[in-house]
C-alpha atoms as a PDB file:
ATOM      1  CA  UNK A   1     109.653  94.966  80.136  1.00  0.00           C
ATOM      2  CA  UNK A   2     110.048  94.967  76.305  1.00  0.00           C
ATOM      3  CA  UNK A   3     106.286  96.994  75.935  1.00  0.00           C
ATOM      4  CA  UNK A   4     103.453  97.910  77.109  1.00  0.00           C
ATOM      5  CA  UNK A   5     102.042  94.513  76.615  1.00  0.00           C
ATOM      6  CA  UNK A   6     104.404  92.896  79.142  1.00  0.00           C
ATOM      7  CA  UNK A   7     103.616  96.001  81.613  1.00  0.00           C
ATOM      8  CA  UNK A   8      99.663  95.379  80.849  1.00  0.00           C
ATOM      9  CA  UNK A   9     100.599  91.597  81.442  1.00  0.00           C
ATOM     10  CA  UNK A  10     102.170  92.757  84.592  1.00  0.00           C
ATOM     11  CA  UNK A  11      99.862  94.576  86.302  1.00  0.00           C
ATOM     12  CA  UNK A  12      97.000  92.102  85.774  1.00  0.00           C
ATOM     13  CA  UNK A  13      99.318  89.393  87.160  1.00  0.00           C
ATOM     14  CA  UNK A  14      99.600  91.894  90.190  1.00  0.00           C
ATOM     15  CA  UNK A  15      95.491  92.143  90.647  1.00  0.00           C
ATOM     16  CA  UNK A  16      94.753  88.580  90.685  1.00  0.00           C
ATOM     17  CA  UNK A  17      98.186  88.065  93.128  1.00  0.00           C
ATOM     18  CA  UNK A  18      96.836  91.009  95.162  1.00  0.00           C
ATOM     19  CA  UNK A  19      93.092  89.427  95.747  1.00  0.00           C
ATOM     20  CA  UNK A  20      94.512  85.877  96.075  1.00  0.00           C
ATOM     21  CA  UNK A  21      97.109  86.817  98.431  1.00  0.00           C
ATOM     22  CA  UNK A  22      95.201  89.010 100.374  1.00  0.00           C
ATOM     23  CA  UNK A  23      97.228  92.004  99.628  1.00  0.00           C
ATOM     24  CA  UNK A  24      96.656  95.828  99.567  1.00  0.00           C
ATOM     25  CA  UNK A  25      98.317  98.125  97.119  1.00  0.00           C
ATOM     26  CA  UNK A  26      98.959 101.900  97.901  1.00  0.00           C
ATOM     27  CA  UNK A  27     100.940 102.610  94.286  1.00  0.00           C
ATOM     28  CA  UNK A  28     103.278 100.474  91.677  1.00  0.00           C
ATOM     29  CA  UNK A  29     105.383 102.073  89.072  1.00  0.00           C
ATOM     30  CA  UNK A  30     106.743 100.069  86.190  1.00  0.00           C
ATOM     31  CA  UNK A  31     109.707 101.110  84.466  1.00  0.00           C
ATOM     32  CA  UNK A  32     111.959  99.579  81.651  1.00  0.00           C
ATOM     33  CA  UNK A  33     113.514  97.687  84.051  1.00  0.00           C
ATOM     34  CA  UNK A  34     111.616  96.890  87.187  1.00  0.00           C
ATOM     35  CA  UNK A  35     108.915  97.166  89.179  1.00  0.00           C
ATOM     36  CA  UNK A  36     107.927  99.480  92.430  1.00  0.00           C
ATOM     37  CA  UNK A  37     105.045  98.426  94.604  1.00  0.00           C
ATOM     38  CA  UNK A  38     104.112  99.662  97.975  1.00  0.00           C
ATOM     39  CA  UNK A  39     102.157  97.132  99.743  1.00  0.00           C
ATOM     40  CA  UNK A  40     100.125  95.828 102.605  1.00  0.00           C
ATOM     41  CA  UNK A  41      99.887  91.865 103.573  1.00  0.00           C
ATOM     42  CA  UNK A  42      98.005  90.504 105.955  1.00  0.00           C
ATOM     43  CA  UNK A  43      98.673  86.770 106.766  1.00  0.00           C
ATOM     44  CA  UNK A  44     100.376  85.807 103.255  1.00  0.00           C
ATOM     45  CA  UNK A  45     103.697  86.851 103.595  1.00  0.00           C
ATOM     46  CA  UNK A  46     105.366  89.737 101.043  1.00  0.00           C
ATOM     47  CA  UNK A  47     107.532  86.895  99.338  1.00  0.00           C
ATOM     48  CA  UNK A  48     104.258  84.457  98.358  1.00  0.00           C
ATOM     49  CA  UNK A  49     102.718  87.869  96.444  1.00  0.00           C
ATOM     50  CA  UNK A  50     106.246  88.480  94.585  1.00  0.00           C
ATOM     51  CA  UNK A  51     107.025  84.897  93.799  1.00  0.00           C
ATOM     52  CA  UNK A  52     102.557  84.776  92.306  1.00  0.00           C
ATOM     53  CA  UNK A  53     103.816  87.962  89.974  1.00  0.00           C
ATOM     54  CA  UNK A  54     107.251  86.762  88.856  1.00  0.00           C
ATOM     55  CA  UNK A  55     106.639  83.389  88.140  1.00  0.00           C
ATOM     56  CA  UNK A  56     103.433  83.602  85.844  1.00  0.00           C
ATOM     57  CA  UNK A  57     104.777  87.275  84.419  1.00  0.00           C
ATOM     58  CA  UNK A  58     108.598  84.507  83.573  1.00  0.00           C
ATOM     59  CA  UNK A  59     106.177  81.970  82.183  1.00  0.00           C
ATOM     60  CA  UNK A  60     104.130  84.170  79.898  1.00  0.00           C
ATOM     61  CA  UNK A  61     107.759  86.308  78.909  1.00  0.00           C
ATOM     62  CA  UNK A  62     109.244  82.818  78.245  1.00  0.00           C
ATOM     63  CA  UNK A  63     106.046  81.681  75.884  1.00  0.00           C
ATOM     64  CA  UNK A  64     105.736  85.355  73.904  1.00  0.00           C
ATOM     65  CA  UNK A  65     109.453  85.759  73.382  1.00  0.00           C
ATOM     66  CA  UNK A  66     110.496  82.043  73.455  1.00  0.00           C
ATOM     67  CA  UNK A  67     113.427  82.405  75.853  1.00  0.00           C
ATOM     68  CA  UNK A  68     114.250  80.408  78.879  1.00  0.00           C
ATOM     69  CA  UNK A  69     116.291  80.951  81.805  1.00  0.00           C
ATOM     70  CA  UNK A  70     116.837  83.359  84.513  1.00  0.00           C
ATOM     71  CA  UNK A  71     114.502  86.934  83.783  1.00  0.00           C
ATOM     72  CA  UNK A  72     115.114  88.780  87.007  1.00  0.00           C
ATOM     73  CA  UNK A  73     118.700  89.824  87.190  1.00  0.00           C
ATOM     74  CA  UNK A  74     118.158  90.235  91.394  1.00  0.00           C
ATOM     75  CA  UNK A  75     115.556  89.364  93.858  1.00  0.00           C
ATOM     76  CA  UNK A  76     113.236  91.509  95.557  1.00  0.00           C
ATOM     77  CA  UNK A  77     114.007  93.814  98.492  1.00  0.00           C
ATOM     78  CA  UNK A  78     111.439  94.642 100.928  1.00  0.00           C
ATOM     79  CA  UNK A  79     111.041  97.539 103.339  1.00  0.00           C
ATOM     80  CA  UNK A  80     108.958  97.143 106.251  1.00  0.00           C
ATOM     81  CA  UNK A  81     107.549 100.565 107.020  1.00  0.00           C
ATOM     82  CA  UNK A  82     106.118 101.044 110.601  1.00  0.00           C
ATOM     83  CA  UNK A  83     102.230 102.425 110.586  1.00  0.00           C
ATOM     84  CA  UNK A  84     101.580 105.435 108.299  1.00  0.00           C
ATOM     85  CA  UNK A  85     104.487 107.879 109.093  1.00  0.00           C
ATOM     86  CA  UNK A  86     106.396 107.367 106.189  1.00  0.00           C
ATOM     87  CA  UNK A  87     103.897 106.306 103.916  1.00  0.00           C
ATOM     88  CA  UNK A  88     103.650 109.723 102.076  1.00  0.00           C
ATOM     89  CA  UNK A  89     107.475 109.860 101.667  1.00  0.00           C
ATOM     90  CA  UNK A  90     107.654 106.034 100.142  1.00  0.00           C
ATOM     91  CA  UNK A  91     104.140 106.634  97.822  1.00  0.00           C
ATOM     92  CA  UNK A  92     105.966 110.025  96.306  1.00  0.00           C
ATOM     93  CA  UNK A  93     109.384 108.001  96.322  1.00  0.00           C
ATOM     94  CA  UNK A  94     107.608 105.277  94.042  1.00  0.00           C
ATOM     95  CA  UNK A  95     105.678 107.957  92.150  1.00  0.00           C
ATOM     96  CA  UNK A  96     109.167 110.170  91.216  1.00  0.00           C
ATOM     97  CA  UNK A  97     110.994 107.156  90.010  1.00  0.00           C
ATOM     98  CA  UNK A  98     110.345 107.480  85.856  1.00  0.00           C
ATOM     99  CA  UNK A  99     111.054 111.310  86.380  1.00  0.00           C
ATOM    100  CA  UNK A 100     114.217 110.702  88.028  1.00  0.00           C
ATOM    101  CA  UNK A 101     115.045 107.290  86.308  1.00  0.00           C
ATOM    102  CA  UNK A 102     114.626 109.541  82.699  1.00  0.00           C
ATOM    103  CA  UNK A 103     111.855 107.130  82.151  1.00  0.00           C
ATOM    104  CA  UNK A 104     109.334 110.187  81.094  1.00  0.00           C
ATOM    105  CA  UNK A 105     109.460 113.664  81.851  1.00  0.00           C
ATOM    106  CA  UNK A 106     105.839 113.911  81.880  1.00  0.00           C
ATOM    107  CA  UNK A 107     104.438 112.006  84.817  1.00  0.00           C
ATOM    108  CA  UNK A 108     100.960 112.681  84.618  1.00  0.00           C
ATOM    109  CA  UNK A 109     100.698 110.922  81.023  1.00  0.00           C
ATOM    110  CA  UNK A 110     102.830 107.989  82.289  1.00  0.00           C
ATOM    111  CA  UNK A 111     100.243 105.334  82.122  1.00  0.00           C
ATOM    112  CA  UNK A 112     102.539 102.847  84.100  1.00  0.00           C
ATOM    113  CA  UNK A 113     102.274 104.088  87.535  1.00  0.00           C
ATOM    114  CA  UNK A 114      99.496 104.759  90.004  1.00  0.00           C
ATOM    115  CA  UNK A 115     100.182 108.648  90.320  1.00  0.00           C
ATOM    116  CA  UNK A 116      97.782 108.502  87.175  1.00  0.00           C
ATOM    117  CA  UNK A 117      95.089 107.247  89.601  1.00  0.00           C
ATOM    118  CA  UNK A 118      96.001 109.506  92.615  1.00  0.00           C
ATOM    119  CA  UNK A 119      95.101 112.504  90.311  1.00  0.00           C
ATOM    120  CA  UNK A 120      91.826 110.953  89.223  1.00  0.00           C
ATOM    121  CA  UNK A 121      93.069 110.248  85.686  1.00  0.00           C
ATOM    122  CA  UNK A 122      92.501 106.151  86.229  1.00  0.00           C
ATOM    123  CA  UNK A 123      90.868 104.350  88.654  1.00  0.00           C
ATOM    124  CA  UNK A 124      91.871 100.515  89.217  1.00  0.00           C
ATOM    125  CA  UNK A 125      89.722  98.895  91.407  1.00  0.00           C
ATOM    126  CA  UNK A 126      92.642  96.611  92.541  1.00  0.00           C
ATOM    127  CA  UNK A 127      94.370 100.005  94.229  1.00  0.00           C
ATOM    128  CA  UNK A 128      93.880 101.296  97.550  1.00  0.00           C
ATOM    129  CA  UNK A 129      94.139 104.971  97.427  1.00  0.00           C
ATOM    130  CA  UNK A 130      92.100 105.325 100.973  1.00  0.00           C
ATOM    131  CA  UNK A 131      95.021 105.290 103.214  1.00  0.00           C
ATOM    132  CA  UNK A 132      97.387 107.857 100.981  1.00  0.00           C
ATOM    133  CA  UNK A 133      94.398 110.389 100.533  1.00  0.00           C
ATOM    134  CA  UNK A 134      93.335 110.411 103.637  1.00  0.00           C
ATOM    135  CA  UNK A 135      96.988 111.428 104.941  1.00  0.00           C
ATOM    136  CA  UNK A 136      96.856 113.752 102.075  1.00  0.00           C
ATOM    137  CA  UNK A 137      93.350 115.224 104.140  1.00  0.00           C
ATOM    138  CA  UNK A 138      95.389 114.853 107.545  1.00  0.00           C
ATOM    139  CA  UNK A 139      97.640 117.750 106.546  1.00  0.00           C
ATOM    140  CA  UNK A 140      96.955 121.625 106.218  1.00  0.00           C
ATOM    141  CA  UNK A 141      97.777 123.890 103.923  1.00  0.00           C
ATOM    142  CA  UNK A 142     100.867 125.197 105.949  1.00  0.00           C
ATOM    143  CA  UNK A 143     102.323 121.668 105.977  1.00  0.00           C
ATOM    144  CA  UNK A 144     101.321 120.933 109.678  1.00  0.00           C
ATOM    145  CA  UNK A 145      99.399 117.776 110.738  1.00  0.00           C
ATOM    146  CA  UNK A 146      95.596 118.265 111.456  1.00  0.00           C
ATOM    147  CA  UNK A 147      94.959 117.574 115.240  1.00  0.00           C
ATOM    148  CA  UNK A 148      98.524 117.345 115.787  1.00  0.00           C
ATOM    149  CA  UNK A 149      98.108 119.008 119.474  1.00  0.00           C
ATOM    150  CA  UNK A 150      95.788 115.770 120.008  1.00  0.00           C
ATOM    151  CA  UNK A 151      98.974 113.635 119.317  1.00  0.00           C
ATOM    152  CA  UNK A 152      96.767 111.514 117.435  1.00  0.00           C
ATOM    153  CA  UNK A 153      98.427 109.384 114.599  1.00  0.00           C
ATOM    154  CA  UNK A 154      96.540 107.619 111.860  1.00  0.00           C
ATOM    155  CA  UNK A 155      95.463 104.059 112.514  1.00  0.00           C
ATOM    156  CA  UNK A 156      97.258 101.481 110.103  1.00  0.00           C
ATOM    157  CA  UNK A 157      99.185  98.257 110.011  1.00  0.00           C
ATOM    158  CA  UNK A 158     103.053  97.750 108.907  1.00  0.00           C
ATOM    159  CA  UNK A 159     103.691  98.348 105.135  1.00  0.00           C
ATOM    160  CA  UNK A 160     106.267  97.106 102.836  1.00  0.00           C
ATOM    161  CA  UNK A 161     107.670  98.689 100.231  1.00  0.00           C
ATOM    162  CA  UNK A 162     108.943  96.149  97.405  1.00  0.00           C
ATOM    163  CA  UNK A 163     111.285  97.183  95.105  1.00  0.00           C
ATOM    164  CA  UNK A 164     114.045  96.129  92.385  1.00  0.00           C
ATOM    165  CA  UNK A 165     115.691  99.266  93.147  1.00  0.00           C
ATOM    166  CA  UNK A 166     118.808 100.099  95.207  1.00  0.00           C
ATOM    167  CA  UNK A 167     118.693 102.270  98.113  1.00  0.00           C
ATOM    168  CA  UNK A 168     116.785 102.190 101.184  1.00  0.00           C
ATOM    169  CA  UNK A 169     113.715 104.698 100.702  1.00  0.00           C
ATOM    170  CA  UNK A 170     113.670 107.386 103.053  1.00  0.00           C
ATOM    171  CA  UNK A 171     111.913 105.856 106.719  1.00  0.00           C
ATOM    172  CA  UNK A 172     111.850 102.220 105.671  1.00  0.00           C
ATOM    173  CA  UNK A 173     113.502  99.029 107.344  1.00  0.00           C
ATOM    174  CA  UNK A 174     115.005  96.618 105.486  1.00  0.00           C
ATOM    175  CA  UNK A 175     113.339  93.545 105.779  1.00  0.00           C
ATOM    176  CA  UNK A 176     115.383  90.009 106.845  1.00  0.00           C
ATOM    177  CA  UNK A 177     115.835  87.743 104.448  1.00  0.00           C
ATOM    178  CA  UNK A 178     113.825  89.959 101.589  1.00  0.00           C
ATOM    179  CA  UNK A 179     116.365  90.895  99.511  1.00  0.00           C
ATOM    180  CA  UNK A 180     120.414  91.212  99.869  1.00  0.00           C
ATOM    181  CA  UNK A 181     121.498  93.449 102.701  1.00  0.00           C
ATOM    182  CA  UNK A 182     123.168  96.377 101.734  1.00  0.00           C
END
């Protein structure tokens, strides 16, 4: 991203991908050089909503800077995350990245990711916060799950965590064919 035009650009590209595609999003950080999103699909697969986002966000780049060729230095990679364990870990994974990328050292002001929204700061209508907060209300103070003698879980479907990054976040499969294996 060369400024906060091309971010803005971005994450518009991302609501109208999200609605068409049928898509939810749990949180996205943008950084100078890529793009974290933790999503949920439903029948469109993960690779339809990515290929929406980077083509338009190439053909818009292409037009403002008038440049051609290749923008993306590496395709996506895709974590499929099994029901809501890890959904927590991947949210505060994709959260932490400008801190520990040296991208800000204030992440509260750092308009370019959806922590912003989790602390009430922003509120995109395009961003599904439900899931996250309600996890958030699952736990006590002590760090033990509410009703956890019940052996009850919290009801969701798979989500995938897209990212430009290296690494393999912390409970996530990688996904075939989404991405090089590492």
């Amino acid at each position: 991203f060369q400024d906060d035009a091309d971010r803005q650009n971005f994450i518009e590209l991302l609501a109208v991908a999200r609605a068409r595609c049928n898509a939810e999003v749990f949180a996205f950080c943008l950084t100078r050089r890529e793009a974290r999103l933790v999503v949920r699909v439903s029948d469109v697969p993960v690779g339809r909503l990515v290929q929406r986002v980077a083509t338009q966000y190439s053909r818009n780049n292409h037009a403002k800077y008038a440049t051609a060729g290749y923008l993306f230095q590496h395709p996506y990679r895709a974590y499929l995350l099994e029901g809501t364990a890890h959904l927590l870990d991947i949210v505060r994974h994709v959260h932490r990245a400008p801190l520990e990328m040296g991208v800000t050292e204030d992440l509260d002001g750092y308009r370019w990711c959806s922590h912003r929204a989790y602390l009430g700061l922003e509120s995109p209508e395009w961003l599904n916060r439900v899931p996250v907060l309600e996890l958030l209300g699952a736990f006590d103070l002590a760090g033990e799950k509410a009703g956890a003698e019940d052996g009850e879980e919290p009801a969701a479907g798979g989500v995938l965590a897209a990212s430009a990054s290296p690494g393999v976040p912390s409970g996530a499969t990688p996904v075939a064919g989404q991405g090089p294996a590492e």
